[in-house]
C-alpha atoms as a PDB file:
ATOM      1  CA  UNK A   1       4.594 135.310 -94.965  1.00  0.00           C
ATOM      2  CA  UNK A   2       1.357 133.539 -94.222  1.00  0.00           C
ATOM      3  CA  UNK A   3       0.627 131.434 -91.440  1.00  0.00           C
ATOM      4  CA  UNK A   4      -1.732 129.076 -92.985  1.00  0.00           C
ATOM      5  CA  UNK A   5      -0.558 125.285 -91.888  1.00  0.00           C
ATOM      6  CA  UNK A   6      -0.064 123.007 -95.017  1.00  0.00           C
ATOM      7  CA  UNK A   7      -3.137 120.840 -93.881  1.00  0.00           C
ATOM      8  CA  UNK A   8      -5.283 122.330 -91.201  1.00  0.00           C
ATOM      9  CA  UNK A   9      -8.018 120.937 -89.891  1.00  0.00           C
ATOM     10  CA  UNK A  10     -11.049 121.721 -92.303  1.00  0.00           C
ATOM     11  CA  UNK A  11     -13.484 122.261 -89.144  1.00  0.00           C
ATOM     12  CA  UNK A  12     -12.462 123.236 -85.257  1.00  0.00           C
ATOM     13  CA  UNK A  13     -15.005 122.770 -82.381  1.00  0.00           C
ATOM     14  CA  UNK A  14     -13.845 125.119 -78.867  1.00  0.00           C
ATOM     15  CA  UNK A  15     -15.732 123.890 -75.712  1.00  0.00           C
ATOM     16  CA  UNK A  16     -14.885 127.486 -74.114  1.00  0.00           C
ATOM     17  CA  UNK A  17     -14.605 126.433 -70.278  1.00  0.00           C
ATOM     18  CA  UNK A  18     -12.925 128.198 -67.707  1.00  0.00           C
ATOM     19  CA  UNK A  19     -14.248 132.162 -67.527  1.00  0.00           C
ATOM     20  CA  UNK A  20     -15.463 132.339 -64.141  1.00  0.00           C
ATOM     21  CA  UNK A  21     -12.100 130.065 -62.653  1.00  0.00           C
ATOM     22  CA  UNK A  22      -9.530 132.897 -64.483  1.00  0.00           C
ATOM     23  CA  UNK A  23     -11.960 135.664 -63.115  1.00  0.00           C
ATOM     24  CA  UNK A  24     -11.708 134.260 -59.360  1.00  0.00           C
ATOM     25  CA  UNK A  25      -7.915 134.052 -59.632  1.00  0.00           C
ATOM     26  CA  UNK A  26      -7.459 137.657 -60.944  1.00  0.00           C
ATOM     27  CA  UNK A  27     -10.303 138.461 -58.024  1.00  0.00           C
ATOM     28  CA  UNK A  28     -12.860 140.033 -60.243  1.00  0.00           C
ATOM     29  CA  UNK A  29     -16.257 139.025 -60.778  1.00  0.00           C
ATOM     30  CA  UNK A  30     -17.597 136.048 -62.708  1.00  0.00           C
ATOM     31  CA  UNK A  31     -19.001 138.287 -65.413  1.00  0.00           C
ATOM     32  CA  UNK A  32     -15.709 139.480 -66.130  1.00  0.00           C
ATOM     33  CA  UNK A  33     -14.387 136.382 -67.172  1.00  0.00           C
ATOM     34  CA  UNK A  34     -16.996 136.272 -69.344  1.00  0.00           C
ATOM     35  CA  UNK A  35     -15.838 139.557 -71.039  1.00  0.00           C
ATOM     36  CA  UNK A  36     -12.181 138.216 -71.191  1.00  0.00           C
ATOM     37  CA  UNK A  37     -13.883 135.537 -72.954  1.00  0.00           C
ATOM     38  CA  UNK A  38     -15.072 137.148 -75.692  1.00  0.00           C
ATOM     39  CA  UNK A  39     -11.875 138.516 -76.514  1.00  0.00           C
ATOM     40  CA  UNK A  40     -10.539 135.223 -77.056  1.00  0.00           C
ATOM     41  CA  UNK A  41     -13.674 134.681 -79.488  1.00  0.00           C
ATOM     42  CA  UNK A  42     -12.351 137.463 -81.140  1.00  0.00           C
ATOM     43  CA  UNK A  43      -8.823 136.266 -81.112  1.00  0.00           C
ATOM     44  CA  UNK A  44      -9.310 132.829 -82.649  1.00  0.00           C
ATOM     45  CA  UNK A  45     -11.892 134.089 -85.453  1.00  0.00           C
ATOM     46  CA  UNK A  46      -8.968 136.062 -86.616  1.00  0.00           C
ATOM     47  CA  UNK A  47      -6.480 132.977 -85.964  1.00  0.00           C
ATOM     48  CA  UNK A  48      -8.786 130.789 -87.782  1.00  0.00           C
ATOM     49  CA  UNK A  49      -8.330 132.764 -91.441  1.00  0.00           C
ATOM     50  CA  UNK A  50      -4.973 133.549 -90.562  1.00  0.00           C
ATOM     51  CA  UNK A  51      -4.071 129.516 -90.309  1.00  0.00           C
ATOM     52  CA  UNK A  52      -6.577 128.014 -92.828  1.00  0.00           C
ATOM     53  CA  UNK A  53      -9.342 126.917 -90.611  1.00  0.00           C
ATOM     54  CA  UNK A  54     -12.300 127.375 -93.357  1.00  0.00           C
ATOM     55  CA  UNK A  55     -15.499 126.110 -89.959  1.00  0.00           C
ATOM     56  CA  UNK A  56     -15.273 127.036 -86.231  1.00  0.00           C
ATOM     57  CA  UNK A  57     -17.713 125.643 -83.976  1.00  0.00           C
ATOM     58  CA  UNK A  58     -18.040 127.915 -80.390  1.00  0.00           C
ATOM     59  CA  UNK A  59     -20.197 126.171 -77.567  1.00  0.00           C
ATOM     60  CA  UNK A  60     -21.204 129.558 -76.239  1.00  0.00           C
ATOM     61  CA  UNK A  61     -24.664 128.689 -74.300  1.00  0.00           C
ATOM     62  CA  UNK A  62     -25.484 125.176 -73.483  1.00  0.00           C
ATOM     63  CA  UNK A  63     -29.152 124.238 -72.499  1.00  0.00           C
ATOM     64  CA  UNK A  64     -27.392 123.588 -68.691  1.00  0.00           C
ATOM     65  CA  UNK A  65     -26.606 127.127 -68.663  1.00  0.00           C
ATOM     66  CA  UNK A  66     -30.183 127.970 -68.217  1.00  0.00           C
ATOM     67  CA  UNK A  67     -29.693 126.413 -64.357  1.00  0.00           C
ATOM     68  CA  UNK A  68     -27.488 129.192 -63.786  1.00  0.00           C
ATOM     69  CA  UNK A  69     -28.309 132.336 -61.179  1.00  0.00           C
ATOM     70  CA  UNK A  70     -30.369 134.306 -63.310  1.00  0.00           C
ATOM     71  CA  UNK A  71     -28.029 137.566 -62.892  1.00  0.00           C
ATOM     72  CA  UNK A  72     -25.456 135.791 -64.532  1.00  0.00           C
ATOM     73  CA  UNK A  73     -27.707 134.533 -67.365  1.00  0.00           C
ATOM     74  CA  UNK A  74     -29.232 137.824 -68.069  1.00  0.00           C
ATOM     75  CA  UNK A  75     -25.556 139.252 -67.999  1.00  0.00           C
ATOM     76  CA  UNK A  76     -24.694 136.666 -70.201  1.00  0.00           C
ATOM     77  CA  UNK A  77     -26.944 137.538 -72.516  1.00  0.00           C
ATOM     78  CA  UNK A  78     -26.362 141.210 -72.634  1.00  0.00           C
ATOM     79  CA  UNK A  79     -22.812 140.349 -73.335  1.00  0.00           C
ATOM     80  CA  UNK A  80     -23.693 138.336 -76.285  1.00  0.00           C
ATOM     81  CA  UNK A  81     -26.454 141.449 -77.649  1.00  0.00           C
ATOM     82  CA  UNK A  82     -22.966 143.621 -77.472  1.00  0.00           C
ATOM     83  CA  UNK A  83     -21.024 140.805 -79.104  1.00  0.00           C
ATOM     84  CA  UNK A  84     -23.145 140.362 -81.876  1.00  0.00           C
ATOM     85  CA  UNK A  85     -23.367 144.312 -82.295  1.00  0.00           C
ATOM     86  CA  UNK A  86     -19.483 144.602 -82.344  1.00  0.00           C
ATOM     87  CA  UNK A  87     -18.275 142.032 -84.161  1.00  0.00           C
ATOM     88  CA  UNK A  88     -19.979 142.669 -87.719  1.00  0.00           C
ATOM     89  CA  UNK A  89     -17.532 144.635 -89.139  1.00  0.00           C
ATOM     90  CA  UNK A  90     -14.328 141.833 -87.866  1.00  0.00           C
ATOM     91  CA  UNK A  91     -17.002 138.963 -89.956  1.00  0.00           C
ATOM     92  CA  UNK A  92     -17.193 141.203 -92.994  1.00  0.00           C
ATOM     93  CA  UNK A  93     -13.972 141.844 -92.701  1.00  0.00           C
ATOM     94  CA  UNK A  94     -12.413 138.475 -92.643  1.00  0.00           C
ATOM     95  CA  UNK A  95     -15.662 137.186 -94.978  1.00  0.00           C
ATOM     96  CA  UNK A  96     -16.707 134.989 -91.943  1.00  0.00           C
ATOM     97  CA  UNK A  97     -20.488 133.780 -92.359  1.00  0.00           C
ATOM     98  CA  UNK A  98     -22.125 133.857 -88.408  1.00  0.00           C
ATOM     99  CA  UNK A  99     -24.057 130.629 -88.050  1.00  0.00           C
ATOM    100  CA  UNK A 100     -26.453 129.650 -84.915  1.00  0.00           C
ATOM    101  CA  UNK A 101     -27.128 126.568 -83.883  1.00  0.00           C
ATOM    102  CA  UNK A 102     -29.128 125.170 -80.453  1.00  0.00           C
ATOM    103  CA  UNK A 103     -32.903 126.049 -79.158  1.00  0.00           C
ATOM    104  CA  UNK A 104     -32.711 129.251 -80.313  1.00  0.00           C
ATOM    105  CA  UNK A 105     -36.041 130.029 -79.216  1.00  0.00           C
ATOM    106  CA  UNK A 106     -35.479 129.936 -76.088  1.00  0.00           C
ATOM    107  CA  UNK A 107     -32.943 133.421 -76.009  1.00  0.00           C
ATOM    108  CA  UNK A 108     -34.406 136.578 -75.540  1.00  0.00           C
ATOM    109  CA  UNK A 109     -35.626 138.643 -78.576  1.00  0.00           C
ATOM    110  CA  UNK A 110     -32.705 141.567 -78.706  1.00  0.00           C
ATOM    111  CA  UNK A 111     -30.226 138.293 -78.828  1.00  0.00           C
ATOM    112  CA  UNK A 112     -32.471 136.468 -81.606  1.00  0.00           C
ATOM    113  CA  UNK A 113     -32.500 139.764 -83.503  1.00  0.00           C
ATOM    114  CA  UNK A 114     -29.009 140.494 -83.311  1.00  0.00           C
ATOM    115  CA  UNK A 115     -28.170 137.138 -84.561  1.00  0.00           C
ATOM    116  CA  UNK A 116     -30.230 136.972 -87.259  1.00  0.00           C
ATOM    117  CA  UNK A 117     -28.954 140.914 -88.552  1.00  0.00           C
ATOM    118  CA  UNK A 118     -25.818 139.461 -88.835  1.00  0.00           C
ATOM    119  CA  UNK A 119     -26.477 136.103 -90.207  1.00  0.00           C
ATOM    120  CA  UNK A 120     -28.605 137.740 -92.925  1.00  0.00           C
ATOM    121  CA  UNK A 121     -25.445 140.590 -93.413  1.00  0.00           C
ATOM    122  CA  UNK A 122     -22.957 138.030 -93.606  1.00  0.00           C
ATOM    123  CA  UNK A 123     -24.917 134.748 -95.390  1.00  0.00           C
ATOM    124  CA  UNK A 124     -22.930 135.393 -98.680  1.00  0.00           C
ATOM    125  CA  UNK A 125     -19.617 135.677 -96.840  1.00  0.00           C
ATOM    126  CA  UNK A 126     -17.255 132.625 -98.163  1.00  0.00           C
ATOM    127  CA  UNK A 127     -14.040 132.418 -96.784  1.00  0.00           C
ATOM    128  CA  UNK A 128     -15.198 130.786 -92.875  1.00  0.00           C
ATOM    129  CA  UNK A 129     -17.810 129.825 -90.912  1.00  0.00           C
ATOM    130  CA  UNK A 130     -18.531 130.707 -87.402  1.00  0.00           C
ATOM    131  CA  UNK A 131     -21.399 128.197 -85.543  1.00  0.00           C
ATOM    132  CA  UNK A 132     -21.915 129.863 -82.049  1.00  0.00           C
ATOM    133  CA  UNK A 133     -23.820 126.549 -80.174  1.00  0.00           C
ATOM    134  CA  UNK A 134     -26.799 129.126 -78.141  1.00  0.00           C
ATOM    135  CA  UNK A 135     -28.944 127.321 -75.939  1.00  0.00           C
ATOM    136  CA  UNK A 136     -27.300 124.264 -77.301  1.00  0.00           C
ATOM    137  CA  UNK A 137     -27.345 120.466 -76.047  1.00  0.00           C
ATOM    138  CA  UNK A 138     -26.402 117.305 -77.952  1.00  0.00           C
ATOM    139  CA  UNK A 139     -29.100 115.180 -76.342  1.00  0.00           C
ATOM    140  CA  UNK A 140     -32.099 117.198 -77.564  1.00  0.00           C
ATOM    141  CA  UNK A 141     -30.738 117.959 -80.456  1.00  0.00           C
ATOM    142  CA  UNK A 142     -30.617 114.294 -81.558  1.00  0.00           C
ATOM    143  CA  UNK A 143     -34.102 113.586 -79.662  1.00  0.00           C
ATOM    144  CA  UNK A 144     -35.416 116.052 -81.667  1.00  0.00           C
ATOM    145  CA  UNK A 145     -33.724 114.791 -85.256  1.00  0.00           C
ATOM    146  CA  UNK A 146     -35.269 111.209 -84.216  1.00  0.00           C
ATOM    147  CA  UNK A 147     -38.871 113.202 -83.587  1.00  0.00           C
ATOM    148  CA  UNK A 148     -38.667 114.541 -87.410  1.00  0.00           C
ATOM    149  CA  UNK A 149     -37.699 110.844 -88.560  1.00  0.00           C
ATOM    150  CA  UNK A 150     -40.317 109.803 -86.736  1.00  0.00           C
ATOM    151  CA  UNK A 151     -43.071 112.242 -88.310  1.00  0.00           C
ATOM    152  CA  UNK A 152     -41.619 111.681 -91.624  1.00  0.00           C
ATOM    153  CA  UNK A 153     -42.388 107.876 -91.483  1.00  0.00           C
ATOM    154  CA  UNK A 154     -45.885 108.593 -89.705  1.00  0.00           C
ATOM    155  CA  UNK A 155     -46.370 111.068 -92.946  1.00  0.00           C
ATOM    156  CA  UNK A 156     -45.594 108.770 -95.742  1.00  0.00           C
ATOM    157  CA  UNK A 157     -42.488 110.686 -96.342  1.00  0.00           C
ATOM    158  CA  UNK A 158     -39.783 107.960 -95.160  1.00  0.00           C
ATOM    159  CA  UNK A 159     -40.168 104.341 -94.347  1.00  0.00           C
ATOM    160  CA  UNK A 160     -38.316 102.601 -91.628  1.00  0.00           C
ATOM    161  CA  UNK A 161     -35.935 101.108 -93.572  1.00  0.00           C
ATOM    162  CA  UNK A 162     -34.992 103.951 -94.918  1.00  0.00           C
ATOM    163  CA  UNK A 163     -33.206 105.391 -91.588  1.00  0.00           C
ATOM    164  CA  UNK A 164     -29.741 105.431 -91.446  1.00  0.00           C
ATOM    165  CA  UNK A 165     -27.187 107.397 -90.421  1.00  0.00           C
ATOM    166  CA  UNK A 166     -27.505 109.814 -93.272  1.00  0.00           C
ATOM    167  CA  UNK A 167     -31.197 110.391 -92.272  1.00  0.00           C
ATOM    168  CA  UNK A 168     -30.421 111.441 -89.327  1.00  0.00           C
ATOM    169  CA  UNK A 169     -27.528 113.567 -89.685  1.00  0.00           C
ATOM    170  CA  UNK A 170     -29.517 115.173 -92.389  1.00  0.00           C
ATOM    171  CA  UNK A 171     -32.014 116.496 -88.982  1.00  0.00           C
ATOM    172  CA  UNK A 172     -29.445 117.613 -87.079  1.00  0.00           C
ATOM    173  CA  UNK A 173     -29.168 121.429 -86.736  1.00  0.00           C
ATOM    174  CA  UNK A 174     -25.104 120.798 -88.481  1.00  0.00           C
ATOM    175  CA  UNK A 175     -26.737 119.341 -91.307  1.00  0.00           C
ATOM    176  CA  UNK A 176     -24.710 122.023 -93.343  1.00  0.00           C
ATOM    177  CA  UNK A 177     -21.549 121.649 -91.690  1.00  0.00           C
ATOM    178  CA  UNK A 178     -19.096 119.126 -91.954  1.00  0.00           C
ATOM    179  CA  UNK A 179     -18.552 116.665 -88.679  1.00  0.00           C
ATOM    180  CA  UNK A 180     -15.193 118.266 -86.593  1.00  0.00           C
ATOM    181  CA  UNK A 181     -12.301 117.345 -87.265  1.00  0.00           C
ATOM    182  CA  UNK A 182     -10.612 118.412 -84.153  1.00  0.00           C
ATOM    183  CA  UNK A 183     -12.377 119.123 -80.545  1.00  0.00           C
ATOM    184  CA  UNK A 184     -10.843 121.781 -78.210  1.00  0.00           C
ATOM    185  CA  UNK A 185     -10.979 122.218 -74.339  1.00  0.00           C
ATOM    186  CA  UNK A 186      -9.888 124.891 -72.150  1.00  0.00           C
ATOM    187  CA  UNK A 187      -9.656 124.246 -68.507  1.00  0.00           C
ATOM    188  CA  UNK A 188      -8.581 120.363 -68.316  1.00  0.00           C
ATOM    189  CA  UNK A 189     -11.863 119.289 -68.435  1.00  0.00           C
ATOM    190  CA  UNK A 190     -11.657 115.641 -69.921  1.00  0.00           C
ATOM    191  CA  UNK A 191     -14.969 115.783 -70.885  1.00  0.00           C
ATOM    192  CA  UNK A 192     -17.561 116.568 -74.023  1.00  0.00           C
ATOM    193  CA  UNK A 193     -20.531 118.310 -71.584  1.00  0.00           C
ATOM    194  CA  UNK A 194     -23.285 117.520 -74.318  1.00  0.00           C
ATOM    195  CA  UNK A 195     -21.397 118.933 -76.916  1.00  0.00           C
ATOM    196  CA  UNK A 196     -21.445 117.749 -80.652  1.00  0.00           C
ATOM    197  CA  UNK A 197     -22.019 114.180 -79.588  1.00  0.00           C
ATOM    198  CA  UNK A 198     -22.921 112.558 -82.981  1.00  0.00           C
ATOM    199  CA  UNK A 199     -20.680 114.789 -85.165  1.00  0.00           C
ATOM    200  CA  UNK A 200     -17.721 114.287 -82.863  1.00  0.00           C
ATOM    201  CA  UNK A 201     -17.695 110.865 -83.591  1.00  0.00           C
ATOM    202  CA  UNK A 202     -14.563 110.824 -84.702  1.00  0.00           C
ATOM    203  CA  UNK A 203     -13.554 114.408 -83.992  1.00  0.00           C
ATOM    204  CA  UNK A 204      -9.409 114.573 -82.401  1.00  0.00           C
ATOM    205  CA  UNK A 205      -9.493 115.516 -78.767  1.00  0.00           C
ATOM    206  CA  UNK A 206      -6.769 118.418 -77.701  1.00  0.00           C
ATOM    207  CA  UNK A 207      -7.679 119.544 -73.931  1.00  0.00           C
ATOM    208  CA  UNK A 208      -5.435 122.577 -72.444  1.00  0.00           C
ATOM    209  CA  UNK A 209      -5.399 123.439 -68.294  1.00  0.00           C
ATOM    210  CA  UNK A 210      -5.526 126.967 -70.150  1.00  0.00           C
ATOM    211  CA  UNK A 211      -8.638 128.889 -69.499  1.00  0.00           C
ATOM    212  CA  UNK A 212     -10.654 130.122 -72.211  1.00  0.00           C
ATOM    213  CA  UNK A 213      -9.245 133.942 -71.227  1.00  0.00           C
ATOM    214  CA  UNK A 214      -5.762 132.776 -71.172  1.00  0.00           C
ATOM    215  CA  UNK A 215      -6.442 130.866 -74.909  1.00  0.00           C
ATOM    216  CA  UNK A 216      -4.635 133.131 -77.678  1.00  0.00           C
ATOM    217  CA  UNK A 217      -3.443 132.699 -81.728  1.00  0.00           C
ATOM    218  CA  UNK A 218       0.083 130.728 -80.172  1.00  0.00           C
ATOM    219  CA  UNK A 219      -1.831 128.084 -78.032  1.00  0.00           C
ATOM    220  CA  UNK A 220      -4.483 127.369 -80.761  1.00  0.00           C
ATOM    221  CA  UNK A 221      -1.383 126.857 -83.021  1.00  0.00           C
ATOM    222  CA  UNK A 222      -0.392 124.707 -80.851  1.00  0.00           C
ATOM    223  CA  UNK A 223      -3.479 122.885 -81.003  1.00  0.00           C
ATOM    224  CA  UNK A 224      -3.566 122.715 -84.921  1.00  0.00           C
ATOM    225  CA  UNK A 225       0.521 121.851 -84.653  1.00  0.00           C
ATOM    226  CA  UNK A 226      -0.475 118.759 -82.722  1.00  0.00           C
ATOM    227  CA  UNK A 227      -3.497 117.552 -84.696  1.00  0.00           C
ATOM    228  CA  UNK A 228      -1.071 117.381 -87.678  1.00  0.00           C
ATOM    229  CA  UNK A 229       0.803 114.687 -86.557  1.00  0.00           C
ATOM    230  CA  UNK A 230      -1.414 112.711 -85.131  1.00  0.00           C
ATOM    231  CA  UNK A 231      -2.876 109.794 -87.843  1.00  0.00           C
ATOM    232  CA  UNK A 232      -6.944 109.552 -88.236  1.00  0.00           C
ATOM    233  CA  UNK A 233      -7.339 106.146 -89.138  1.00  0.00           C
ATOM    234  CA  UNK A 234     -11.499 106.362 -88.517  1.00  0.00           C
ATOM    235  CA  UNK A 235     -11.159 102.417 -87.393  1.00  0.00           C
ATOM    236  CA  UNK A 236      -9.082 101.102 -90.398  1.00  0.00           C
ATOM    237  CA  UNK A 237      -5.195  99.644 -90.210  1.00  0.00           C
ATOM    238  CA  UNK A 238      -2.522 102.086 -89.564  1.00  0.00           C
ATOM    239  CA  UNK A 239      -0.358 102.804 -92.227  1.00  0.00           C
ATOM    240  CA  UNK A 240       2.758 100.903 -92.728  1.00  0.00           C
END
């Protein structure tokens, strides 16, 4: 019997926090909470096509995470290399197109190279997406959609009256993706950490004191079980 819900969220966004707090409780080092981490990536990909969840959004890198020691950033990034190297076959698999979205410039070339060998073998994959958010920060990202508005309108291209909200989501690097419908935290955080700012507008909130190792298939369905009932009204009158 399949586990697909009868109306899942269309789009899922995971703030993954928490990999370095389970690896200091199971006394291991940071990196391998990391490594647990990716598991769970691994886990809810598979949970996502198994429940119906057609876009998954993963903030994997955030532009903060450059202030990091730079052991852990460089193990971070050989981590993703290996991710990115292991987890074609699971994409094809599934049909899951890999998406990227963030400065992308700024990760080192093996990473850039990985990701783009498996965006290009995956592109015509149609059953999910997968956005990994690399190097990624909400701020910036909308400074730099305003910068393109505003060197549109210097070009001729766009007049000022001609901004709007469309404009601008239309320079964001989601411009292909549809705005979340439902925002996921690990760790209690009650926080969005410069994540999806604009698109999460109006995104449902769902925060667990789970860590990101501890998150499985039953805890996201949890997740999904609880967005169902909830009512999106988007600012109009509840429902009588």
């Amino acid at each position: 019997m399949s586990a697909s819900l009868p109306h899942p969220p269309t789009h899922v966004a995971i703030i993954m926090d928490g990999n370095g707090r389970w690896a200091r409780r199971q006394g291991k080092p940071r990196i391998e909470g990391h490594k647990a981490g990716a598991e769970s990536v691994r886990r809810i990909v598979e949970a996502c096509s198994e429940f119906g969840v057609r876009y998954l959004t993963l903030y994997a890198f955030s532009t903060e995470n450059w202030r990091r020691p730079p052991r852990e950033v460089a193990e971070l990034m050989r981590l993703l290399e290996r991710f990115l190297a292991e987890r074609l076959e699971d994409l094809e698999r599934h049909d899951i197109r890999l998406n990227a979205i963030g400065d992308l410039e700024r990760l080192p070339l093996p990473v850039r190279r990985g990701l783009s060998r498996v965006m290009e073998a995956t592109r015509d994959n149609s059953s999910g997406v997968l956005t990994l958010a690399l190097s990624y920060g909400s701020r910036a990202e909308i400074a730099s959609a305003a910068r393109r508005l505003a060197e549109d309108v210097a070009k001729g291209v766009l007049s000022p009256e001609q901004i709007d909200e469309e404009a601008l989501a239309a320079r964001l690097y989601t411009a292909d993706l549809p705005d979340p419908d439902l925002v996921i935290r690990t760790a209690g955080e009650m926080r969005l950490s410069n994540f999806l700012l604009w698109q999460a507008s109006y995104a449902e909130i769902w925060v667990t004191d789970k860590t990101w190792p501890e998150f499985d298939a039953d805890l996201f369905r949890q997740a999904l079980d609880d967005y169902g009932r909830r009512e999106r009204r988007f600012g109009k009158v509840p429902n009588a």
